[in-house]
N, C-alpha and C. Protein backbone atom coordinates (compact mmCIF):
# COMPACT_ATOMS: atom_id res chain seq x y z
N UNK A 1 26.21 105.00 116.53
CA UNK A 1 27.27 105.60 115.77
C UNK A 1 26.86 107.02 115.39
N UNK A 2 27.76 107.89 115.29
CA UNK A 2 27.31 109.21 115.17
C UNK A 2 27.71 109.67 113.79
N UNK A 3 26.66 110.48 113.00
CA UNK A 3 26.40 110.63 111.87
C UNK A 3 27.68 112.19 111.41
N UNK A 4 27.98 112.05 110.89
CA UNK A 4 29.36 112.58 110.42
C UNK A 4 28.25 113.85 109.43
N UNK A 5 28.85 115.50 109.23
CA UNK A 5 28.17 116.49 108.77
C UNK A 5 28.22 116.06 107.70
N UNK A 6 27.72 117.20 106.67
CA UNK A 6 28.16 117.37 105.14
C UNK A 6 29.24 117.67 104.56
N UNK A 7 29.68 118.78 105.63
CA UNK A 7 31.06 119.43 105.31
C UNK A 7 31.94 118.36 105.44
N UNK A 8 32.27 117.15 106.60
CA UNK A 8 32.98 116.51 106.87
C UNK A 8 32.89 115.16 105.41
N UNK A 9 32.01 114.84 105.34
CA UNK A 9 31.42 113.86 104.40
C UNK A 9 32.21 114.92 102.76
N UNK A 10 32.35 115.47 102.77
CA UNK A 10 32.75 116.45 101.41
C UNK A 10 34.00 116.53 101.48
N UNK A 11 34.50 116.30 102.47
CA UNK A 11 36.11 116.77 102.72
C UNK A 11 36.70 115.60 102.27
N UNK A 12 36.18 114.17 103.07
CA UNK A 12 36.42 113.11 103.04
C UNK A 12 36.61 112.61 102.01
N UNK A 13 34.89 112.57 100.92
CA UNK A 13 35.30 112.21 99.44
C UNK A 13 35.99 112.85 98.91
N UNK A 14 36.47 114.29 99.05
CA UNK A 14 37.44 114.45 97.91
C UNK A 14 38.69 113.73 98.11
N UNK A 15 38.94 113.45 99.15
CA UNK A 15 40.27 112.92 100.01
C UNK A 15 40.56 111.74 99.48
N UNK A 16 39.07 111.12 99.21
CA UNK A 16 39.01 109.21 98.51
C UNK A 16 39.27 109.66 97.04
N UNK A 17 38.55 111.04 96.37
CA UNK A 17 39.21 110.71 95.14
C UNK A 17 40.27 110.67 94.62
N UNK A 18 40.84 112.32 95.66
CA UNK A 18 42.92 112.08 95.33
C UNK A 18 43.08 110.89 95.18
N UNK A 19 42.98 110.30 96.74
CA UNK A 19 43.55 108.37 96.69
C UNK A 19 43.60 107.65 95.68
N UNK A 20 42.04 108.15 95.11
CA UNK A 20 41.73 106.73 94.35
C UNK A 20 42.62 107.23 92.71
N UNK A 21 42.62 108.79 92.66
CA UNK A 21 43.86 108.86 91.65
C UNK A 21 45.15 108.44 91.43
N UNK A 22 45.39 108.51 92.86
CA UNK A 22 47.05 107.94 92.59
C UNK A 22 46.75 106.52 92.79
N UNK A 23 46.33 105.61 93.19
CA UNK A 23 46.14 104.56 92.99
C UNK A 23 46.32 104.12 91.78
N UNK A 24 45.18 104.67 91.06
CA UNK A 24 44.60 104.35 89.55
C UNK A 24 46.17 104.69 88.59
N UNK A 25 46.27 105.67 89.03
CA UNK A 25 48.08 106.15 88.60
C UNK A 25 49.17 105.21 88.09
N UNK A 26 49.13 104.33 89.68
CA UNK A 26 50.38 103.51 89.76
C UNK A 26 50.54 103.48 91.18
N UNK A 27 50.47 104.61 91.81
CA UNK A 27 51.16 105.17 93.14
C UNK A 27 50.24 104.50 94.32
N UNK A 28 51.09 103.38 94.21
CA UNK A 28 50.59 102.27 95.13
C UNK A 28 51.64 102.46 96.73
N UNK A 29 51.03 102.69 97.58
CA UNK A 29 52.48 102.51 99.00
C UNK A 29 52.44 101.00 98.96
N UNK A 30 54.07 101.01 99.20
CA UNK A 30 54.81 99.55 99.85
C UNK A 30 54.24 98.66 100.88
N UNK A 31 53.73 97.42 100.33
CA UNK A 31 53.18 96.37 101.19
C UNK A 31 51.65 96.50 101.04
N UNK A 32 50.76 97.20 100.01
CA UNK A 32 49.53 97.66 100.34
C UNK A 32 49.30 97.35 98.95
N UNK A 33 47.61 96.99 98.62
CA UNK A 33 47.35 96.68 96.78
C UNK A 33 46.89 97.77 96.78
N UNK A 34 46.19 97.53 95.06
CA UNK A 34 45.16 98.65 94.60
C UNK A 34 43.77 98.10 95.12
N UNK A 35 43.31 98.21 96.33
CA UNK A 35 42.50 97.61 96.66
C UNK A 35 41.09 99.13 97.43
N UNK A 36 40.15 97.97 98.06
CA UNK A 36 39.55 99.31 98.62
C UNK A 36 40.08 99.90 100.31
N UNK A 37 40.45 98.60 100.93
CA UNK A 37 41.48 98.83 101.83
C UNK A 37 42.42 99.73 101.76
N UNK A 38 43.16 100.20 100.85
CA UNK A 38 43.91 100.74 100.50
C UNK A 38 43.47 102.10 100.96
N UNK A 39 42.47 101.89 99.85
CA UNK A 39 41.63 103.39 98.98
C UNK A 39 41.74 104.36 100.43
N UNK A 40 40.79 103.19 101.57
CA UNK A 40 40.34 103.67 102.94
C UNK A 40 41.11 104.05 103.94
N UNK A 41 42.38 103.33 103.73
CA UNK A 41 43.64 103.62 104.47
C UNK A 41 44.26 104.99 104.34
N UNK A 42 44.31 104.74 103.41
CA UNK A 42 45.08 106.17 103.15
C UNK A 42 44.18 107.19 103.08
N UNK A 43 43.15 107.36 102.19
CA UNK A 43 42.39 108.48 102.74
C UNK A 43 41.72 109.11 103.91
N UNK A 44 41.86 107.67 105.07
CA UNK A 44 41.65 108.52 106.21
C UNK A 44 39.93 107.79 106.75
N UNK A 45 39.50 107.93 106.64
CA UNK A 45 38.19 107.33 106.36
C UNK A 45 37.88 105.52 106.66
N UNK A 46 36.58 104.97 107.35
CA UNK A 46 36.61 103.90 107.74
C UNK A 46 36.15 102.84 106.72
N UNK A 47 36.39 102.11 106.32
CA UNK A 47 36.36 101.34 105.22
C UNK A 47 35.15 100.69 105.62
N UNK A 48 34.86 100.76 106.29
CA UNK A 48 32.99 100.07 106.68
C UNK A 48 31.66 101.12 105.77
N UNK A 49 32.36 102.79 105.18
CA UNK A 49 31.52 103.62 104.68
C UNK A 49 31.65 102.99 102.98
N UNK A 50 32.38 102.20 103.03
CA UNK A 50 32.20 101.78 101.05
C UNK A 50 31.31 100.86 100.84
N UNK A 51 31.08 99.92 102.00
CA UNK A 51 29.70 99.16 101.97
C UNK A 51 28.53 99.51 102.87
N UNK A 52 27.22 98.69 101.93
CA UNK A 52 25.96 99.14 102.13
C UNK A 52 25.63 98.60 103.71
N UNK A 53 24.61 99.58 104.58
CA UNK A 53 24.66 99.42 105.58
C UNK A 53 22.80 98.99 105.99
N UNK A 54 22.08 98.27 106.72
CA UNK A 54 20.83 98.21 106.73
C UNK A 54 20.08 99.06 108.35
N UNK A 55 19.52 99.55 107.63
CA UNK A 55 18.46 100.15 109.21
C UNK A 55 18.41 99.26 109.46
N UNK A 56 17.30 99.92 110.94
CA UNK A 56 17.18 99.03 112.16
C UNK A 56 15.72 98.63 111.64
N UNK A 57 15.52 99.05 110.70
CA UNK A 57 14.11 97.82 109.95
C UNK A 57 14.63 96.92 109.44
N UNK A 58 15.94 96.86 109.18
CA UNK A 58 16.34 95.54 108.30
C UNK A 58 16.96 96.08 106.98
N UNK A 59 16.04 97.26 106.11
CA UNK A 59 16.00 97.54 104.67
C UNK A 59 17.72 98.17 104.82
N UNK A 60 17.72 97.65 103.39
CA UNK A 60 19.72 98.24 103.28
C UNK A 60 19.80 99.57 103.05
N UNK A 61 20.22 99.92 103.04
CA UNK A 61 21.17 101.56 102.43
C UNK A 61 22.10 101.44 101.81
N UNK A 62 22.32 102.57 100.79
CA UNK A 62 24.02 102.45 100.52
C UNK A 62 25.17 102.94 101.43
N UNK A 63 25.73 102.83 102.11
CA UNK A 63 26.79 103.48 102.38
C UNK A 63 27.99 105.16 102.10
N UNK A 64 28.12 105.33 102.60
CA UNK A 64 27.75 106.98 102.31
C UNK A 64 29.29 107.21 101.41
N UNK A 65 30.25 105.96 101.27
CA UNK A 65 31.11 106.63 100.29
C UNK A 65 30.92 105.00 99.22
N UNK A 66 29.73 104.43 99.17
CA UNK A 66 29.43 103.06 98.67
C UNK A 66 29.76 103.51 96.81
N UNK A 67 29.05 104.72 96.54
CA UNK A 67 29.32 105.26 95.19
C UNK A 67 31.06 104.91 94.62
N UNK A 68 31.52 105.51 95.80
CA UNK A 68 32.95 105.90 94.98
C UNK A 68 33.68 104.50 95.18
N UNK A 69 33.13 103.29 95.80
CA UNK A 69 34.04 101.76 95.95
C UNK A 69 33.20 101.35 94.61
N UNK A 70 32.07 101.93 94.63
CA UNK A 70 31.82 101.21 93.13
C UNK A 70 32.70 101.88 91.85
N UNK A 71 32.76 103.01 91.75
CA UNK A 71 33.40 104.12 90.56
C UNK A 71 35.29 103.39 90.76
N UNK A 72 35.33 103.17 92.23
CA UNK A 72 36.71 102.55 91.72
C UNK A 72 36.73 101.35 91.35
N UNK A 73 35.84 100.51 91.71
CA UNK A 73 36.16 98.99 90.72
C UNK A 73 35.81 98.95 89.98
N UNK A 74 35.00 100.12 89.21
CA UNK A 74 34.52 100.16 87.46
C UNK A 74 35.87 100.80 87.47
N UNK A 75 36.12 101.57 87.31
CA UNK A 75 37.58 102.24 87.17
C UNK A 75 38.65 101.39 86.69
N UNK A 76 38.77 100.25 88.15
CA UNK A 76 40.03 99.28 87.80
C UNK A 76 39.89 98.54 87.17
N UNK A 77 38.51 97.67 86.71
CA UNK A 77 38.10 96.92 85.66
C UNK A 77 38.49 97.26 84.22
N UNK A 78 37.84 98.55 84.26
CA UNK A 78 38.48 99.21 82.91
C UNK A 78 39.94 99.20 82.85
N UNK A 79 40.59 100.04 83.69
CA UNK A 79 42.51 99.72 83.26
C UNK A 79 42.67 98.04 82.69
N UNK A 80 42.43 97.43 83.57
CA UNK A 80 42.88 95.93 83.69
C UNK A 80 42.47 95.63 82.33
N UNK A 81 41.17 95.63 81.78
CA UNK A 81 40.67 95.26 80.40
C UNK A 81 41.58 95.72 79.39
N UNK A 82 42.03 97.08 79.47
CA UNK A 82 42.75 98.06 78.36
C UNK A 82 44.23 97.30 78.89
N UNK A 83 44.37 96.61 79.30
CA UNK A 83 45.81 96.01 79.81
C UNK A 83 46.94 96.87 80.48
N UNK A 84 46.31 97.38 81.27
CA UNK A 84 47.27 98.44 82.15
C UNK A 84 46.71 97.82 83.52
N UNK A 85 47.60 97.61 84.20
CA UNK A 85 48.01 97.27 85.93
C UNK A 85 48.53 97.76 86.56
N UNK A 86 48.18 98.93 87.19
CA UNK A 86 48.19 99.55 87.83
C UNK A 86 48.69 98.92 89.44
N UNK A 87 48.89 97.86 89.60
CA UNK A 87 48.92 97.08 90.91
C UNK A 87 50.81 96.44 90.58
N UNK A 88 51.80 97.25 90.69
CA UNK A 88 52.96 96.33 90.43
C UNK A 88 53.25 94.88 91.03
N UNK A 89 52.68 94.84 91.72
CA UNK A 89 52.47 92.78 92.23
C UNK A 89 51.65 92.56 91.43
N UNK A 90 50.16 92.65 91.30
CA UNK A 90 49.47 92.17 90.31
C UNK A 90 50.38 91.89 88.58
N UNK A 91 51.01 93.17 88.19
CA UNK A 91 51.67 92.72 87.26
C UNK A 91 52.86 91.57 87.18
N UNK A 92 53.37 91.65 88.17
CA UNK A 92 55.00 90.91 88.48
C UNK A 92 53.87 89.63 88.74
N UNK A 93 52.63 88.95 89.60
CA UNK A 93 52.42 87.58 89.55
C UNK A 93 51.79 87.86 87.81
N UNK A 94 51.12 88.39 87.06
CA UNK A 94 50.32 88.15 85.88
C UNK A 94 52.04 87.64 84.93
N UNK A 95 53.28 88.28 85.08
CA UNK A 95 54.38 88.03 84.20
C UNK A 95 54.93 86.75 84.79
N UNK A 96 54.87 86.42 86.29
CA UNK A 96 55.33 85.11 86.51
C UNK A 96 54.87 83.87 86.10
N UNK A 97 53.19 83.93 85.89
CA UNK A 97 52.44 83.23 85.45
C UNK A 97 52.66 82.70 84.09
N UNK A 98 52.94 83.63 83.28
CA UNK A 98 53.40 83.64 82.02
C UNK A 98 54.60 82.97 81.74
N UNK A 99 55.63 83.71 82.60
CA UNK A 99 57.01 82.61 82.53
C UNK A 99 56.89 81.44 83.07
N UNK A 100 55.87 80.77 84.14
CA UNK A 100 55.95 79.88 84.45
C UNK A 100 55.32 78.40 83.45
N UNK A 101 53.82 78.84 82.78
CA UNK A 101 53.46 77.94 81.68
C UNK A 101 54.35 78.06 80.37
N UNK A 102 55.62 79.16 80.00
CA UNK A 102 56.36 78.99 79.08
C UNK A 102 57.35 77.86 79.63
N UNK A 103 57.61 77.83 81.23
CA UNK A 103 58.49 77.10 81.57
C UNK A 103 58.39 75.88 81.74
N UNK A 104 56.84 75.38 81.56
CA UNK A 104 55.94 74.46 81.61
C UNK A 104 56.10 73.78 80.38
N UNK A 105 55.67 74.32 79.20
CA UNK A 105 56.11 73.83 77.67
C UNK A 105 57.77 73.58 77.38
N UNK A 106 58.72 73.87 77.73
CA UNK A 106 59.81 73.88 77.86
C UNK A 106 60.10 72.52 78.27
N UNK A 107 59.81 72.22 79.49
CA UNK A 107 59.76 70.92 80.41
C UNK A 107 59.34 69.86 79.80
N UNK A 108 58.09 70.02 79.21
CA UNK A 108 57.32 68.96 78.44
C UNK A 108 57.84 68.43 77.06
N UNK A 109 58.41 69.61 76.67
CA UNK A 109 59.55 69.44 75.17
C UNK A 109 61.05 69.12 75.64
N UNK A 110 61.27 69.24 76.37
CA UNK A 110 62.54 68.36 76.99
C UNK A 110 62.32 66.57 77.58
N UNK A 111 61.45 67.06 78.33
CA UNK A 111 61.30 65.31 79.11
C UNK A 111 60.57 64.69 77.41
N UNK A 112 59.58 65.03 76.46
CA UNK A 112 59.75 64.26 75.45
C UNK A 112 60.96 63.93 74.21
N UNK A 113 61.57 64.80 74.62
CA UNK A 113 63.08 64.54 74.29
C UNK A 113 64.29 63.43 74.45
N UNK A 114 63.84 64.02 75.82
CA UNK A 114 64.94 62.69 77.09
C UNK A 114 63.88 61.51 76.58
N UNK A 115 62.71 61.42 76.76
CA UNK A 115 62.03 59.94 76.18
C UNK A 115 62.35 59.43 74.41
N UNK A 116 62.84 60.19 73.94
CA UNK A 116 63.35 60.08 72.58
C UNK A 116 64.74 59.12 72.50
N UNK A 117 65.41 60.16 73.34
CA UNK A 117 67.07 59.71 73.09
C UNK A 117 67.18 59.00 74.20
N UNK A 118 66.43 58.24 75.01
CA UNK A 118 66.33 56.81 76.10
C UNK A 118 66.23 56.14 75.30
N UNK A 119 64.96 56.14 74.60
CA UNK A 119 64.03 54.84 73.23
C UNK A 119 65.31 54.69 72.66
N UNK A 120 66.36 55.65 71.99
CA UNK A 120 67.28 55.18 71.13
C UNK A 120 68.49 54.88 72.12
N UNK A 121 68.74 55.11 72.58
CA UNK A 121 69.84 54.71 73.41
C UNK A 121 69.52 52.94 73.92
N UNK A 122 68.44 52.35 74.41
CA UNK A 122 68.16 51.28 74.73
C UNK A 122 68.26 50.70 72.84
N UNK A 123 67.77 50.94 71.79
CA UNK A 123 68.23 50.28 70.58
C UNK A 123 69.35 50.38 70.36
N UNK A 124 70.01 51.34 70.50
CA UNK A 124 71.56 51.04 69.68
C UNK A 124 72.41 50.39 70.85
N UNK A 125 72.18 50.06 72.10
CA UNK A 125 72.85 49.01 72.79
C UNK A 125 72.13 47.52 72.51
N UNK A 126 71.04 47.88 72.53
CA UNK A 126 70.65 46.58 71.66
C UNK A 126 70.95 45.73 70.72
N UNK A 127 71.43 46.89 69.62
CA UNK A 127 72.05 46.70 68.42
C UNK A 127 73.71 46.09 68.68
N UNK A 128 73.91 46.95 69.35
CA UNK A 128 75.33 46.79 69.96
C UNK A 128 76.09 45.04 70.61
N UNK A 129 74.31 44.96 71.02
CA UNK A 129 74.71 43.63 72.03
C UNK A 129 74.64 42.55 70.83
N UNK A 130 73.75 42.47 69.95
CA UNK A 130 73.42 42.00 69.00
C UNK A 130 74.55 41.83 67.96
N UNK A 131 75.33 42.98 67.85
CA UNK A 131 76.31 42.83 67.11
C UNK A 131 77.68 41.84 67.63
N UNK A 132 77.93 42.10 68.90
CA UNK A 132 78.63 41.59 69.75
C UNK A 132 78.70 40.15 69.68
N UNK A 133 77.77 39.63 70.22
CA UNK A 133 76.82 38.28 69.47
C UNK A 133 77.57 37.69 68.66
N UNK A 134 77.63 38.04 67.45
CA UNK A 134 77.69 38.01 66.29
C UNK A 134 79.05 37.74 65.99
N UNK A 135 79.54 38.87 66.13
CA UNK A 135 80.87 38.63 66.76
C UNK A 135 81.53 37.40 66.88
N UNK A 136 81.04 37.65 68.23
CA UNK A 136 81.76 36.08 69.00
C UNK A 136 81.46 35.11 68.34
N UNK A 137 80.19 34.69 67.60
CA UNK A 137 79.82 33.39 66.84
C UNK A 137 80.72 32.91 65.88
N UNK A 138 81.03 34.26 64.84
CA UNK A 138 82.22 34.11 63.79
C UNK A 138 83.45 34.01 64.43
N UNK A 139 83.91 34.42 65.13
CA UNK A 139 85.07 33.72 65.60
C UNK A 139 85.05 32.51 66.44
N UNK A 140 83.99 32.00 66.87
CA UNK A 140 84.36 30.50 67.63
C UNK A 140 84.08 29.39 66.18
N UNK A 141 83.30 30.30 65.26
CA UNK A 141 83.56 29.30 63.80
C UNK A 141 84.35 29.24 63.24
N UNK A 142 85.19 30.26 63.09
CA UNK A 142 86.85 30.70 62.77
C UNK A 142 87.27 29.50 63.52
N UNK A 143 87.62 29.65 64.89
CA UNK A 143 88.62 28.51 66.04
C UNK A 143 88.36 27.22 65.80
N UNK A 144 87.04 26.82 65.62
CA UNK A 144 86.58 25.95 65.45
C UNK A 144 86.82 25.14 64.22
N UNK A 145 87.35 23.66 64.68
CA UNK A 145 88.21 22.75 63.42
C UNK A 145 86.82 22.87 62.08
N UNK A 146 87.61 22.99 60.96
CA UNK A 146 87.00 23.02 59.82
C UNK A 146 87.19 23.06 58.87
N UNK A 147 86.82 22.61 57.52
CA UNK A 147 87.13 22.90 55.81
C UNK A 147 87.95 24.10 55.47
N UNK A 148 87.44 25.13 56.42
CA UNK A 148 88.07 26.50 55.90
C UNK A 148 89.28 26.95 56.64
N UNK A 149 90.47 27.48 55.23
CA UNK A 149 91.41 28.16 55.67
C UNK A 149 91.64 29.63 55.60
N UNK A 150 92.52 29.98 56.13
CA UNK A 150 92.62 31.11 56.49
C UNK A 150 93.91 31.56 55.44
N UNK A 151 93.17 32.64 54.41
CA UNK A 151 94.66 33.03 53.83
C UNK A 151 95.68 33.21 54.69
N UNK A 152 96.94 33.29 53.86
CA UNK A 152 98.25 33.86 54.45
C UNK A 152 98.03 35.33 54.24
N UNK A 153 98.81 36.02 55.10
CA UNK A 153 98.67 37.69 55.17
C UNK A 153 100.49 38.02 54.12
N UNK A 154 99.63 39.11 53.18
CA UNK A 154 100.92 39.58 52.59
C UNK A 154 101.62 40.44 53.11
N UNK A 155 102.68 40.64 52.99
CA UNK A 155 103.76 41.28 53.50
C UNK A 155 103.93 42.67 52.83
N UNK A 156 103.51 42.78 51.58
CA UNK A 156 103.14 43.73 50.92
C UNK A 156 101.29 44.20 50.63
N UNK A 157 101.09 45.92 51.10
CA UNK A 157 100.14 46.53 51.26
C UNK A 157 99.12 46.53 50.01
N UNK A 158 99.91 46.12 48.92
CA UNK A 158 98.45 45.65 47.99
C UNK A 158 97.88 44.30 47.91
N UNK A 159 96.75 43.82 46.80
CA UNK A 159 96.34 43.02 46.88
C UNK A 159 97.33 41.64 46.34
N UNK A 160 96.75 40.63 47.03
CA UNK A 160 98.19 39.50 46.82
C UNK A 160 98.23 39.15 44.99
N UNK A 161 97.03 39.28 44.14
CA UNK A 161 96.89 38.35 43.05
C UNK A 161 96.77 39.61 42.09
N UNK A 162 96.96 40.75 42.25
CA UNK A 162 97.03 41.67 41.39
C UNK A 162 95.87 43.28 41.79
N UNK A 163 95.65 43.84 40.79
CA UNK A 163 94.57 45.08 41.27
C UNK A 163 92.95 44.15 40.65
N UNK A 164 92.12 44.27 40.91
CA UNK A 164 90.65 44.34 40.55
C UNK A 164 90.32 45.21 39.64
N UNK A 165 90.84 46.14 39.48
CA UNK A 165 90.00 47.21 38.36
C UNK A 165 90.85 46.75 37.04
């Protein structure tokens, strides 16, 4: 691989820092994150120079723009901490997330709800059947031959033997 000048290497990083400004900005292009991909894309530059590379002894190196992939993920760490997201997907999933465990508690306070007004709905037909019951018993004791009569019904809307009070 052939070793790129100084001048060229100087041109380049400044090129990654614009990037990595508007990045840091907001000024993300369509379909692309705040990523280092990004960073590399657009500035032009091969994204293999942000990571460390090893001689042919083995021993590593840094990578000749390895500085500035580090300065941008201290960079984005910091926004993100101070609560700025700079990544409009990153924000839109961090707000979906949010609406989704609100939508989560919602669910859980409803279905224990619906288990509320089931529990009572199965008692007051219960009650219901029970009453029913009941019902029917007093009147087949009514039909049923026996000691007891049944007043006569008055023809007039007050009481037959006078008022109570």
């Amino acid at each position: 691989m052939a070793r790129i000048s100084d001048e060229t290497r100087r041109n380049n990083e400044t090129a990654i820092r614009h990037v990595m400004e508007r990045l840091l900005a907001g000024d993300i292009p369509t379909g692309a994150k705040c990523d280092v991909k990004t960073l590399a894309t657009q500035a032009g530059v091969a994204r293999t120079g942000f990571y460390p590379k090893k001689d042919r002894d083995g021993s590593p190196r840094p990578g000749p723009y390895q500085h500035l992939a580090e300065e941008f993920a201290r960079r984005l760490t910091r926004l993100r901490e101070t609560g700025v997201i700079p990544d409009p997907r990153v924000a839109q999933i961090e707000r979906l997330k949010e609406q989704v465990s609100g939508l989560k508690e919602r669910l859980a306070a409803r279905d224990t709800q619906i288990d509320g007004l089931t529990d009572f709905r199965e008692r007051a037909l219960s009650q219901i059947a029970a009453q029913r019951m009941e019902i029917e018993r007093l009147r087949g004791v009514l039909s049923a031959p026996s000691n007891v009569r049944a007043l006569p019904n008055s023809p007039r809307a007050s009481a037959p033997y006078g008022s109570c009070s």
